[in-house]
C-alpha atoms as a PDB file:
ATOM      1  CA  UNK A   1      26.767 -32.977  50.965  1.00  0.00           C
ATOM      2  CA  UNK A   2      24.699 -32.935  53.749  1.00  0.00           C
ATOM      3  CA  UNK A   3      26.786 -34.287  57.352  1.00  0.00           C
ATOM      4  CA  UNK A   4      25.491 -37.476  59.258  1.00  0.00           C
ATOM      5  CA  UNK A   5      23.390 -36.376  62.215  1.00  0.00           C
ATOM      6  CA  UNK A   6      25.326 -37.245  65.401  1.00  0.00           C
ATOM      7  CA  UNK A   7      28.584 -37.185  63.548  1.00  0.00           C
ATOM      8  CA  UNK A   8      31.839 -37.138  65.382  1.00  0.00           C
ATOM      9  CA  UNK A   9      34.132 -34.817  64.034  1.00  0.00           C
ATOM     10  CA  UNK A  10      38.023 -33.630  64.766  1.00  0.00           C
ATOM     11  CA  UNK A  11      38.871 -29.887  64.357  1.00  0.00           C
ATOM     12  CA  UNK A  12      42.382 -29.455  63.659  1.00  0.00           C
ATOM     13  CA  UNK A  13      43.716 -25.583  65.454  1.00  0.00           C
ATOM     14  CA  UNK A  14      39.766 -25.435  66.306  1.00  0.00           C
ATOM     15  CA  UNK A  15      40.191 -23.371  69.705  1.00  0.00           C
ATOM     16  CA  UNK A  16      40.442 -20.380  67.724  1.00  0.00           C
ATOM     17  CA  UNK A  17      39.552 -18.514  64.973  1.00  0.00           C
ATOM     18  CA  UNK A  18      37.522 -20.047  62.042  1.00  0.00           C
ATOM     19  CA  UNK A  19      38.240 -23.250  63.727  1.00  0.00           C
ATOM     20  CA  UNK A  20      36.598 -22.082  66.871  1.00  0.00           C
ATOM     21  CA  UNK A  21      34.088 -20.251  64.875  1.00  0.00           C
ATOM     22  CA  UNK A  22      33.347 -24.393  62.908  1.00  0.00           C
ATOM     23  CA  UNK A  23      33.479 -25.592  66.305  1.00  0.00           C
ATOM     24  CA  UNK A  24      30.556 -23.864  67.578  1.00  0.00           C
ATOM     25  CA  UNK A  25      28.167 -24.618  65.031  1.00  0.00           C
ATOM     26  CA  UNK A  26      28.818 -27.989  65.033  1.00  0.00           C
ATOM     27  CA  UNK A  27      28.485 -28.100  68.709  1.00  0.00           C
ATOM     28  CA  UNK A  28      25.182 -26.245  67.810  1.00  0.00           C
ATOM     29  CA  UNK A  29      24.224 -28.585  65.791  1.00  0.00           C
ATOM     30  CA  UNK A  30      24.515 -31.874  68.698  1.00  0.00           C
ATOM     31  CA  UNK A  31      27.669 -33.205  67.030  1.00  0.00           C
ATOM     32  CA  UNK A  32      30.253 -35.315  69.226  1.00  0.00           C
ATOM     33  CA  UNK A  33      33.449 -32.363  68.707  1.00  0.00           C
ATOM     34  CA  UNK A  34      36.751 -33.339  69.582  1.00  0.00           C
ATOM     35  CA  UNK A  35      39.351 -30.629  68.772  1.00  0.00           C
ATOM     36  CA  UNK A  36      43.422 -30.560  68.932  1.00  0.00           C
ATOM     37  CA  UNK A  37      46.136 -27.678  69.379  1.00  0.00           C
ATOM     38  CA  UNK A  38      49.687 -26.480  70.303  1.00  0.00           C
ATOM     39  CA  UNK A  39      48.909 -24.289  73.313  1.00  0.00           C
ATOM     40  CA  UNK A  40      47.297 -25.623  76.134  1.00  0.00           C
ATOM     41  CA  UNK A  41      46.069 -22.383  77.936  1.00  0.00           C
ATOM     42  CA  UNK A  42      43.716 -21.878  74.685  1.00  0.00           C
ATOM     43  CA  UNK A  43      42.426 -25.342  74.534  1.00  0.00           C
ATOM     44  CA  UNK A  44      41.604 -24.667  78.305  1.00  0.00           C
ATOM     45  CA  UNK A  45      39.649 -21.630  77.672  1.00  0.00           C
ATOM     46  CA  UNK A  46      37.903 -23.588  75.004  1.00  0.00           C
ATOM     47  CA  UNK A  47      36.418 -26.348  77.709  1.00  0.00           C
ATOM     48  CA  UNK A  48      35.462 -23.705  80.151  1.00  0.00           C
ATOM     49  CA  UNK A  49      33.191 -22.230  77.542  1.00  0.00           C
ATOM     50  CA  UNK A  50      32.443 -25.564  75.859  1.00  0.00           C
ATOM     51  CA  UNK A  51      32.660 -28.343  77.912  1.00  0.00           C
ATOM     52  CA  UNK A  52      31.423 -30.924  75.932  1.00  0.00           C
ATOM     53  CA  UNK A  53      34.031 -30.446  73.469  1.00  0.00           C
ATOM     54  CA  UNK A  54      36.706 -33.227  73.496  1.00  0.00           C
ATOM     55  CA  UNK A  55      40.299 -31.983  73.272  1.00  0.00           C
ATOM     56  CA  UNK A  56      43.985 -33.219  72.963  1.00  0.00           C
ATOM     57  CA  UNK A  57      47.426 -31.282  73.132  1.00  0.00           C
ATOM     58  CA  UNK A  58      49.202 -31.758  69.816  1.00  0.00           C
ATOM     59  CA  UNK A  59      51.732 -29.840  67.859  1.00  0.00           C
ATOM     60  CA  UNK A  60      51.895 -30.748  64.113  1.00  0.00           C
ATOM     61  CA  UNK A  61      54.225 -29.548  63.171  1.00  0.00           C
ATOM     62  CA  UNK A  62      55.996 -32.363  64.745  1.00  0.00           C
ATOM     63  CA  UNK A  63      55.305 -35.886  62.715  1.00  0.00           C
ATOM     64  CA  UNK A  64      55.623 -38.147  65.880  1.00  0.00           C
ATOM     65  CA  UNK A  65      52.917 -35.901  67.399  1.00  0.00           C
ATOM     66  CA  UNK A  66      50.588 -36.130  64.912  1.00  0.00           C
ATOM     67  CA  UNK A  67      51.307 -39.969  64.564  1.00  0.00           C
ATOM     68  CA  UNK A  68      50.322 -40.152  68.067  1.00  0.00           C
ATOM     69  CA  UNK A  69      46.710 -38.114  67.703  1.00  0.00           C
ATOM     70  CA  UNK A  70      46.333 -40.551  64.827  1.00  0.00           C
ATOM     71  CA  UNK A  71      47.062 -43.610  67.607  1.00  0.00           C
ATOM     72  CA  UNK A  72      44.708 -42.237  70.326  1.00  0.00           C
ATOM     73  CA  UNK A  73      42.332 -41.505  67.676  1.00  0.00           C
ATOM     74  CA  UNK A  74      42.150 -45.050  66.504  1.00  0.00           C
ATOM     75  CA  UNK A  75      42.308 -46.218  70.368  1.00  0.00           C
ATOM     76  CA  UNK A  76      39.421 -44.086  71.811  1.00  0.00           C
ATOM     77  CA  UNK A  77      37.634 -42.618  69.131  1.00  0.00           C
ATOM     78  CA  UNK A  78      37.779 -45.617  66.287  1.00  0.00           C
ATOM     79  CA  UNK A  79      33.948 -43.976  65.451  1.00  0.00           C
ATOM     80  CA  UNK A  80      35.563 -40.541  64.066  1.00  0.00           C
ATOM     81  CA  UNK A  81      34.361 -39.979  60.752  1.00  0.00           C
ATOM     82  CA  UNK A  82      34.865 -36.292  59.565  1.00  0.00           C
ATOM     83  CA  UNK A  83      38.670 -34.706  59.681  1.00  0.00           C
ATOM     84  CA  UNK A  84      38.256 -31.331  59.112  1.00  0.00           C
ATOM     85  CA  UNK A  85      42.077 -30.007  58.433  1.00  0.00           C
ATOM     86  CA  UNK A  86      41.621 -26.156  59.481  1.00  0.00           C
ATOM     87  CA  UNK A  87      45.235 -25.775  61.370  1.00  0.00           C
ATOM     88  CA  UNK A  88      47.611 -23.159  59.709  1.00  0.00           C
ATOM     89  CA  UNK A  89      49.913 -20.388  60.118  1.00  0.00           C
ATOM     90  CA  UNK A  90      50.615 -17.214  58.979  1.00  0.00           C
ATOM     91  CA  UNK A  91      53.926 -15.235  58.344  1.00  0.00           C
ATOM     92  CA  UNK A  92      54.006 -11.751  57.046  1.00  0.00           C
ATOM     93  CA  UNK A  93      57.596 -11.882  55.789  1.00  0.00           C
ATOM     94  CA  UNK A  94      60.114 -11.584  52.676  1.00  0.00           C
ATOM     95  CA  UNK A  95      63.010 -14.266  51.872  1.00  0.00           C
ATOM     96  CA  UNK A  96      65.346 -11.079  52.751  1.00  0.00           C
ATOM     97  CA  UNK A  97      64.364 -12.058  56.283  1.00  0.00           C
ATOM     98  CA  UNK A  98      67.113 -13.774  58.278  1.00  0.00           C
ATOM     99  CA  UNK A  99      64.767 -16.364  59.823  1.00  0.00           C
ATOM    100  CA  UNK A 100      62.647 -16.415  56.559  1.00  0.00           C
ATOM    101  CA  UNK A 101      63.770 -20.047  56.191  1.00  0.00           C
ATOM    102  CA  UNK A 102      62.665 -21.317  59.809  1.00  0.00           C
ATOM    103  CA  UNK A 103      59.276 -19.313  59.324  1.00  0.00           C
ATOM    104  CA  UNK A 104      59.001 -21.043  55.979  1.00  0.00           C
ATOM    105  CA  UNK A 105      59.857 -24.019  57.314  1.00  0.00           C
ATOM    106  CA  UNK A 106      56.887 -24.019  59.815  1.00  0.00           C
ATOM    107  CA  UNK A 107      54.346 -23.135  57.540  1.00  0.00           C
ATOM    108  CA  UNK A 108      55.065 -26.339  55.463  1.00  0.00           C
ATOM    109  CA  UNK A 109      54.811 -28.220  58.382  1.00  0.00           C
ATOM    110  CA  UNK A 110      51.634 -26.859  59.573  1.00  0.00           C
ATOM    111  CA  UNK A 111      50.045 -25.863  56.195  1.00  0.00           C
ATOM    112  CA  UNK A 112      51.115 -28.747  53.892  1.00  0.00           C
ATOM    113  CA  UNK A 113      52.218 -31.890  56.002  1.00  0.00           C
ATOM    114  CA  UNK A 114      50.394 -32.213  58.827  1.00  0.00           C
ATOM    115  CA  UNK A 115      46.763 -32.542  56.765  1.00  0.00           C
ATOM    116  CA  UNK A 116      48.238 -34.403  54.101  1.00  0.00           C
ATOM    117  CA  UNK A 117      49.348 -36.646  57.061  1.00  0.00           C
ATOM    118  CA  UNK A 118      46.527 -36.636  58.860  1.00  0.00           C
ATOM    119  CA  UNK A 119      44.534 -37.444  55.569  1.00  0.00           C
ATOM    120  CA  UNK A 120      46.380 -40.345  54.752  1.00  0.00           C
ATOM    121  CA  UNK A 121      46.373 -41.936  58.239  1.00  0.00           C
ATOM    122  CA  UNK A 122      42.806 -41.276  59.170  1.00  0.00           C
ATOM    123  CA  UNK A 123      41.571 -42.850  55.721  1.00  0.00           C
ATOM    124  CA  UNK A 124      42.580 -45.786  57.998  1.00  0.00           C
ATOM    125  CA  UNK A 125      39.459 -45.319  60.641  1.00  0.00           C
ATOM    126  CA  UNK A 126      36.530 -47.670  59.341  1.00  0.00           C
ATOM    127  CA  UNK A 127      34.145 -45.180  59.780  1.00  0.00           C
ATOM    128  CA  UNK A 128      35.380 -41.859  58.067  1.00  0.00           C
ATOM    129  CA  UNK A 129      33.513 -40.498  55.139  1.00  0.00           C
ATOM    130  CA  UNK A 130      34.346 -36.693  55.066  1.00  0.00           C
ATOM    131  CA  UNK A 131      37.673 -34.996  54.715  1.00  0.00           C
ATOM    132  CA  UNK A 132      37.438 -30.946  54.918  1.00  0.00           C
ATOM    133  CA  UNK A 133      40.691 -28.983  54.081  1.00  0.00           C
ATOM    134  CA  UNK A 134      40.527 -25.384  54.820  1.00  0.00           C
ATOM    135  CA  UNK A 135      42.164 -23.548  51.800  1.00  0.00           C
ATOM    136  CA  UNK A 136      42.532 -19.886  51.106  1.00  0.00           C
ATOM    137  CA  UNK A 137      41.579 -16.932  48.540  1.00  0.00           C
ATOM    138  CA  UNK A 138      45.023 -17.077  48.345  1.00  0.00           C
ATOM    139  CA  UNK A 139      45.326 -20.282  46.508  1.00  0.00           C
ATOM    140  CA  UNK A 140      44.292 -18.763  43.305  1.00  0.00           C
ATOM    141  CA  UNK A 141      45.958 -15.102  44.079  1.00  0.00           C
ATOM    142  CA  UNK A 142      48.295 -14.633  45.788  1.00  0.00           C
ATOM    143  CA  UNK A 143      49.661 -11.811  48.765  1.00  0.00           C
ATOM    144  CA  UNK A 144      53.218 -11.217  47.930  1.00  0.00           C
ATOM    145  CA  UNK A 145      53.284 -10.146  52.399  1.00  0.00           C
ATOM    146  CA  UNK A 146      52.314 -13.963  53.165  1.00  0.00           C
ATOM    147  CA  UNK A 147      54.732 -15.611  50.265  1.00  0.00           C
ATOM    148  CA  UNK A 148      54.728 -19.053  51.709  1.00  0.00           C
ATOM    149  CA  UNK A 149      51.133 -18.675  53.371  1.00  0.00           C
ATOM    150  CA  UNK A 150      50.087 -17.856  49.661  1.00  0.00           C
ATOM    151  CA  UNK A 151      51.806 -20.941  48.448  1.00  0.00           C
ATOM    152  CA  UNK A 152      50.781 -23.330  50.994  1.00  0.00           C
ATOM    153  CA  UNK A 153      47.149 -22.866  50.369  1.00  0.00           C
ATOM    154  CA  UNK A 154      47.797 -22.987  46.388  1.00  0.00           C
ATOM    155  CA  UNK A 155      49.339 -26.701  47.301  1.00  0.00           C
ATOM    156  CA  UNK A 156      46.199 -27.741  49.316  1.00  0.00           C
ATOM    157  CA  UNK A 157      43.914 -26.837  46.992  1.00  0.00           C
ATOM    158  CA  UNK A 158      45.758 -28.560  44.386  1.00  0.00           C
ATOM    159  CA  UNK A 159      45.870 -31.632  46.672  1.00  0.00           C
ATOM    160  CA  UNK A 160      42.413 -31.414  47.436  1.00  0.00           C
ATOM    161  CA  UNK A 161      41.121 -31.383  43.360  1.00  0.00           C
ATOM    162  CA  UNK A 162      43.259 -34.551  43.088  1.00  0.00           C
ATOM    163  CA  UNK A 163      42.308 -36.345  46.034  1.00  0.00           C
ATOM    164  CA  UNK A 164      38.429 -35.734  45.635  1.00  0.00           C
ATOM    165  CA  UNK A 165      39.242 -37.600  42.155  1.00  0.00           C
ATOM    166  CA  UNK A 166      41.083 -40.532  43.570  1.00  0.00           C
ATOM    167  CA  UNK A 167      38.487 -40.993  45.858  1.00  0.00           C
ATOM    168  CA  UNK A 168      35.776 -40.232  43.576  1.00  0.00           C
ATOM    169  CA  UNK A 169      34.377 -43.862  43.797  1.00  0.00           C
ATOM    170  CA  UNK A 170      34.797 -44.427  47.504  1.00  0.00           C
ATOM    171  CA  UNK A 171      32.553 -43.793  50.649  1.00  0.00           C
ATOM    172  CA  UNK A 172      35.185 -40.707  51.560  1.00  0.00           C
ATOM    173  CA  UNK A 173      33.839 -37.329  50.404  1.00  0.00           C
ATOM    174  CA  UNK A 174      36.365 -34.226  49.918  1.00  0.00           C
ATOM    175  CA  UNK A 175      35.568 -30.986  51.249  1.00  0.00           C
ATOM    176  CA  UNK A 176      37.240 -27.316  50.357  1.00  0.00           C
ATOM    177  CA  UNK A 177      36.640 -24.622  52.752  1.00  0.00           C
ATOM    178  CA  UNK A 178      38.101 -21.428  51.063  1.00  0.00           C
ATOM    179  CA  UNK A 179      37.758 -18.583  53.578  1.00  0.00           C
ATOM    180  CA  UNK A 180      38.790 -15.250  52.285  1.00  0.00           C
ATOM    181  CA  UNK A 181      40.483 -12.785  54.771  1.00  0.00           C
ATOM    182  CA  UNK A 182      38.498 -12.356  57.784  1.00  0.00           C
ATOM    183  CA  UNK A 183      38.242 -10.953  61.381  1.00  0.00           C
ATOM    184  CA  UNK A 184      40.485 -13.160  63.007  1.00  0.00           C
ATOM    185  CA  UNK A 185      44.452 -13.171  64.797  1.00  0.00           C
ATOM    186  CA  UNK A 186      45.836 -14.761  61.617  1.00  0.00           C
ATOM    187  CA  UNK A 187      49.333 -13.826  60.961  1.00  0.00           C
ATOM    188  CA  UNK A 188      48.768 -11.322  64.133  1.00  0.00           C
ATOM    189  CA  UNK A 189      46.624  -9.415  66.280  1.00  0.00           C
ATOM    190  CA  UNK A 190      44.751  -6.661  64.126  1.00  0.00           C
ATOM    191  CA  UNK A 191      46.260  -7.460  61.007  1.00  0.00           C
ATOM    192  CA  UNK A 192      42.825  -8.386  60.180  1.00  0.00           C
ATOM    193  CA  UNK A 193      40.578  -5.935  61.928  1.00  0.00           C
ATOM    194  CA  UNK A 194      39.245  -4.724  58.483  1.00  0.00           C
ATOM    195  CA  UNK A 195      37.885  -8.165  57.202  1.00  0.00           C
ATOM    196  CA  UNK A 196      34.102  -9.528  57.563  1.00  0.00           C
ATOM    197  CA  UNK A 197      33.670 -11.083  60.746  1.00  0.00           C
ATOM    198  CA  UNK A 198      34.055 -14.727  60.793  1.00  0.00           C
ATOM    199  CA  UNK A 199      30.182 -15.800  62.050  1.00  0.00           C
ATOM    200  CA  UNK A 200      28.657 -15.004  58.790  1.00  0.00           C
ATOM    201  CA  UNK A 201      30.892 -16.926  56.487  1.00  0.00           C
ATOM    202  CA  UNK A 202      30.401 -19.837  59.131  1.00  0.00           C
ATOM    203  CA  UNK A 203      26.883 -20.121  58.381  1.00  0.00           C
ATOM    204  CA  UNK A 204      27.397 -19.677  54.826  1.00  0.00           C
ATOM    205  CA  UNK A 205      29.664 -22.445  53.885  1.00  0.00           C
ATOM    206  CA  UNK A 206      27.148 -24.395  56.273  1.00  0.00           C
ATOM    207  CA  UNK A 207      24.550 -23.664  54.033  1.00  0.00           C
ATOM    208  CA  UNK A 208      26.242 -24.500  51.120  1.00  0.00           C
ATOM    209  CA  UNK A 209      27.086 -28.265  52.758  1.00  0.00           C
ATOM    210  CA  UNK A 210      23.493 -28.650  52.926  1.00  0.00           C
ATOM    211  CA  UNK A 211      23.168 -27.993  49.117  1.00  0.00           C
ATOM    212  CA  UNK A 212      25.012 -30.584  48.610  1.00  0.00           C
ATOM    213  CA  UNK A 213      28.334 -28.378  47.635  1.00  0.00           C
ATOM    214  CA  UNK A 214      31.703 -29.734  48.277  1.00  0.00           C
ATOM    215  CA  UNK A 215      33.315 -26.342  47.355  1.00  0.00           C
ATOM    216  CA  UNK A 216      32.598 -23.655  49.831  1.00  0.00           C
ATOM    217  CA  UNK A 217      33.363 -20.143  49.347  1.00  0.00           C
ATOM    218  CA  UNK A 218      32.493 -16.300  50.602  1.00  0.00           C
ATOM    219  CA  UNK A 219      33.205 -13.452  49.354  1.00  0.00           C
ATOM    220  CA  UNK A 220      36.271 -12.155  47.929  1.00  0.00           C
ATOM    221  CA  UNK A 221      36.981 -16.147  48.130  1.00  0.00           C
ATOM    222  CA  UNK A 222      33.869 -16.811  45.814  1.00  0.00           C
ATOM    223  CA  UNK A 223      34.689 -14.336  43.678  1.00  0.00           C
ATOM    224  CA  UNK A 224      38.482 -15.277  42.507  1.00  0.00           C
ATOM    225  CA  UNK A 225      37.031 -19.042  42.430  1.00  0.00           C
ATOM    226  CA  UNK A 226      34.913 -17.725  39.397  1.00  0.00           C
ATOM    227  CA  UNK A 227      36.883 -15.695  37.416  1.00  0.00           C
ATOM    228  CA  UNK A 228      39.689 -16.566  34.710  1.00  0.00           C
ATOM    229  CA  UNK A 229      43.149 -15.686  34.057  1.00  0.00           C
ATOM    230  CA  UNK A 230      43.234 -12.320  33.215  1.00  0.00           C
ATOM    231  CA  UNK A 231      41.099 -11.081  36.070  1.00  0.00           C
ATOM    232  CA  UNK A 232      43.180 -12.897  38.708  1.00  0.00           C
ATOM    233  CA  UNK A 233      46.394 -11.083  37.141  1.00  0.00           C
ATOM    234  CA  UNK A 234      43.830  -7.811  38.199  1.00  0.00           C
ATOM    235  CA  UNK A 235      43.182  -8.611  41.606  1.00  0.00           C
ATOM    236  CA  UNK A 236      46.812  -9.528  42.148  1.00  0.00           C
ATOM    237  CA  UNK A 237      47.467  -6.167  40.676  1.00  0.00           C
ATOM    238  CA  UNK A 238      45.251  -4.430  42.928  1.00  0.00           C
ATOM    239  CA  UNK A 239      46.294  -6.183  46.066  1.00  0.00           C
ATOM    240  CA  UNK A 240      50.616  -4.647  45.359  1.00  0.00           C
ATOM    241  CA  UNK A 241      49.913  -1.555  43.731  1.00  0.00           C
END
């Protein structure tokens, strides 16, 4: 699935991380990049390194908030036509936890409603054709530390499978990007530190757009995407020895 040259493409949570990292080589590659976030003083630092990039303040895990993006969307940028859904959060906790519930509560927002959402309201814009949801390793193992993160992904993915059938006939193609852990501040600074570093997966999944692959995995990712049952019981084995 190779991108429309000159595309213009929003970047959900794309001042940071792999969304910064997606960012980038899209910008490298002359597409129009308009990207939205919760805090401000990031989305700053991203136009002082990038100015061309296009941004907008938006929290959503609020619904009115990300009915509004949708509205200013439609008003000023009616020509979008790639979502990529890459905004999500990350809470190392257990339900033992007295604000497990609140953390929970804000991963579903984040993870689960705001891209399905999104998805549904921007399949109103005349001109999308691409949908990306950024999934997880996770989804088909999971990390008994990130219990909801886990399950959040494993409800994307699933949505993803069934929306790339119900659209299988229309001009809108579905996109899985299914990072597995990497250098970044997910879930908190360092927590991370050991992973591959985020550039290289970048320009894989890249790669594998080109080849026409609406599936893109790395890694650890790639490997629990090919493997059956019995294995994943393994690697959920080895991961809470």
């Amino acid at each position: 699935m190779n991108m429309k040259p000159n595309s213009k493409i929003l970047v959900t949570g794309g001042a940071s991380g792999i969304g910064l990292a997606i960012v980038e080589r899209l910008l490298k590659d002359n597409h129009t990049v308009l990207v939205c976030g919760r805090r401000e003083e990031v989305l700053k630092e991203l136009t002082d390194k990038h100015p061309a990039v296009i941004i907008k303040k938006c929290d959503l895990e609020s619904a009115a908030e990300r009915e509004a993006l949708y509205k200013w969307i439609a008003s000023e940028h009616s020509d979008l036509n790639v979502l990529v859904n890459n905004a999500g959060i990350q809470h190392w906790m257990s339900p033992s936890d007295d604000n497990f519930f609140t953390k929970a509560q804000k991963e579903i927002a984040i993870n689960i409603e705001a891209p399905l959402h999104l998805t549904a309201m921007f399949m109103k814009l005349p001109k999308l054709d691409t949908v990306m949801n950024v999934t997880s390793g996770l989804a088909f193992s999971p990390f008994a530390k990130v219990p909801v993160y886990s399950a959040t992904k494993a409800f994307l993915r699933s949505f993803t499978l069934s929306l790339r059938y119900i659209l299988k006939d229309s001009n809108i193609k579905i996109v899985e990007i299914v990072p597995p852990a990497l250098k970044t501040d997910l879930g908190g600074k360092g927590l991370h530190d050991h992973a591959p570093e985020v550039g290289p997966f970048v320009e894989s999944i890249f790669e594998q757009l080109e080849q026409g692959k609406t599936e893109l995995t790395y890694g650890m990712s790639e490997h629990r995407a090919n493997i059956g049952a019995e294995e994943l019981k393994k690697e959920f084995a080895k991961l809470h020895p």
